[in-house]
Protein backbone atom coordinates (compact mmCIF):
# COMPACT_ATOMS: atom_id res chain seq x y z
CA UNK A 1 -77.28 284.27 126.02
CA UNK A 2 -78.67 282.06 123.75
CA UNK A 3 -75.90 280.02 121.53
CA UNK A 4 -77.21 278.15 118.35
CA UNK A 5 -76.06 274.68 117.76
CA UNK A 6 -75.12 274.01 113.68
CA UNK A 7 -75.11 270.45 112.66
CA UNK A 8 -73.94 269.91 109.12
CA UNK A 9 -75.27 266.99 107.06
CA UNK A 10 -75.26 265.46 103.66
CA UNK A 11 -78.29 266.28 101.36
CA UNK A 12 -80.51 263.41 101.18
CA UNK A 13 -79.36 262.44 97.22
CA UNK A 14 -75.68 261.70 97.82
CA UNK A 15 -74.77 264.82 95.82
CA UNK A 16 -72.10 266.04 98.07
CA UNK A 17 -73.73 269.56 99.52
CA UNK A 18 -74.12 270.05 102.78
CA UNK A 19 -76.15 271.93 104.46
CA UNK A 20 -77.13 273.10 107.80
CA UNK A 21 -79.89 273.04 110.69
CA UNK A 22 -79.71 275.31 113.20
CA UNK A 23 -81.20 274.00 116.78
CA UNK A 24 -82.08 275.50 120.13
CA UNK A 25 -79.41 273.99 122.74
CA UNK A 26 -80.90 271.39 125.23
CA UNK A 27 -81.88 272.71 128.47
CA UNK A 28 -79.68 271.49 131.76
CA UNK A 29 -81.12 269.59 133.76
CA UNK A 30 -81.55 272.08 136.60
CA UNK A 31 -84.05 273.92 134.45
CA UNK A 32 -86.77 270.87 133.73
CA UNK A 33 -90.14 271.97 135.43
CA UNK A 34 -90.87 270.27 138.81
CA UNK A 35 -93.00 267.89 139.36
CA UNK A 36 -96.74 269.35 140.71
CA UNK A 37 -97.77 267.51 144.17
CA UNK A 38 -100.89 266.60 144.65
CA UNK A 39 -102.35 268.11 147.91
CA UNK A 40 -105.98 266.73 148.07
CA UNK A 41 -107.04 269.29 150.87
CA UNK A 42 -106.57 271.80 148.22
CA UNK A 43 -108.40 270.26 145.70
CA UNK A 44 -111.64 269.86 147.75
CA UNK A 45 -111.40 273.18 148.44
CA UNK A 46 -111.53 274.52 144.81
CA UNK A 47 -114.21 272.28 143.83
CA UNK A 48 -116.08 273.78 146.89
CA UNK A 49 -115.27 277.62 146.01
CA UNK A 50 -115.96 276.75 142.28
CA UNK A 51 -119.68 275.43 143.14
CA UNK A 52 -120.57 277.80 145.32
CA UNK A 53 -119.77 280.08 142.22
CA UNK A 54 -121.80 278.36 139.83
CA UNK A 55 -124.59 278.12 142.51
CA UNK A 56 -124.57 282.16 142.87
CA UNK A 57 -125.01 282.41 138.68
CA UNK A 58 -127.69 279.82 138.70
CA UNK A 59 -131.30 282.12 138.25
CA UNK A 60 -133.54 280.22 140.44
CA UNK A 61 -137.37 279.99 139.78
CA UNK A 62 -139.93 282.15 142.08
CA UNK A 63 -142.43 280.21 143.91
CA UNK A 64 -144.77 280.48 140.90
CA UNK A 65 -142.71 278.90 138.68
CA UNK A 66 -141.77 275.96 140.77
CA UNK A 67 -145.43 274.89 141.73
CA UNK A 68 -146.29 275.18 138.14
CA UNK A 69 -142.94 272.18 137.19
CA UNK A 70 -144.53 270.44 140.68
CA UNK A 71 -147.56 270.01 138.91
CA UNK A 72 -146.48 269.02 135.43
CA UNK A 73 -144.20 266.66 137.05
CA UNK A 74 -147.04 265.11 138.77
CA UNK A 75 -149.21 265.16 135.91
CA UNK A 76 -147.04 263.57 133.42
CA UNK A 77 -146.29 260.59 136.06
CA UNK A 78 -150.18 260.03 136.67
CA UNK A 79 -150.74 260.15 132.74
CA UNK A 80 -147.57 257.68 132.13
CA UNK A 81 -148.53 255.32 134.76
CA UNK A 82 -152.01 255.31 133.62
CA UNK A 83 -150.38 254.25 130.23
CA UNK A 84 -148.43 251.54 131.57
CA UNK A 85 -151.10 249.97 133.67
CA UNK A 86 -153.15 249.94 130.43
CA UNK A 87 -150.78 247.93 128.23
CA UNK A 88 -150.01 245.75 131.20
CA UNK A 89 -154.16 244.85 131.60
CA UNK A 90 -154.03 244.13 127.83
CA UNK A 91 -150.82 242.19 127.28
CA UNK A 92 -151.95 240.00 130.40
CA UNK A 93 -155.51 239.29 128.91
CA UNK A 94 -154.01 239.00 125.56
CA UNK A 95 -150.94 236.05 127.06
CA UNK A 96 -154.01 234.28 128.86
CA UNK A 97 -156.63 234.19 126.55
CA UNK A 98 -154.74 233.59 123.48
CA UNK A 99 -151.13 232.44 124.15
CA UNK A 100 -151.73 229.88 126.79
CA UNK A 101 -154.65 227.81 125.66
């Protein structure tokens, strides 16, 4: 059984009318929602059930597919480094020959 509280209070203007709010009563205290407690044992385990989920929705490559990444992989690191080495061999003969004379 839900009772309605009424407050009555003077209209903003000074006028003398007074109207009314109507409120939801304050819970007791005995009905205030507890507290969760953390149990870390629990926790580790839903992290483990939930990525062993997501691991068993992952598609995963045949073996096809994965040499074929293998090999880009290695080719774009050979192509990059070659790159790199480059610039370095002309920076260095550029800061000797002309910067430090």
């Amino acid at each position: 059984m839900a009772t309605t509280v009424k407050k009555i209070k003077l209209d903003s203007k000074k006028s003398g009318k007074k109207t009314t709010d109507t409120k939801a009563p304050e819970k007791s205290p005995k009905n205030k929602p507890r507290r969760k407690v953390y149990n870390p044992l629990a926790a580790f385990f839903g992290y483990v059930t939930g990525s062993w989920d997501e691991i068993r929705q992952v598609r995963w490559p045949n073996r096809k597919a994965t040499w074929g990444m293998t090999l880009a992989v290695i080719a774009f690191t050979l192509f990059f480094s070659a790159v790199i080495l480059i610039l370095d061999s002309l920076f260095q003969i550029l800061f000797k020959d002309f910067l430090l004379k």
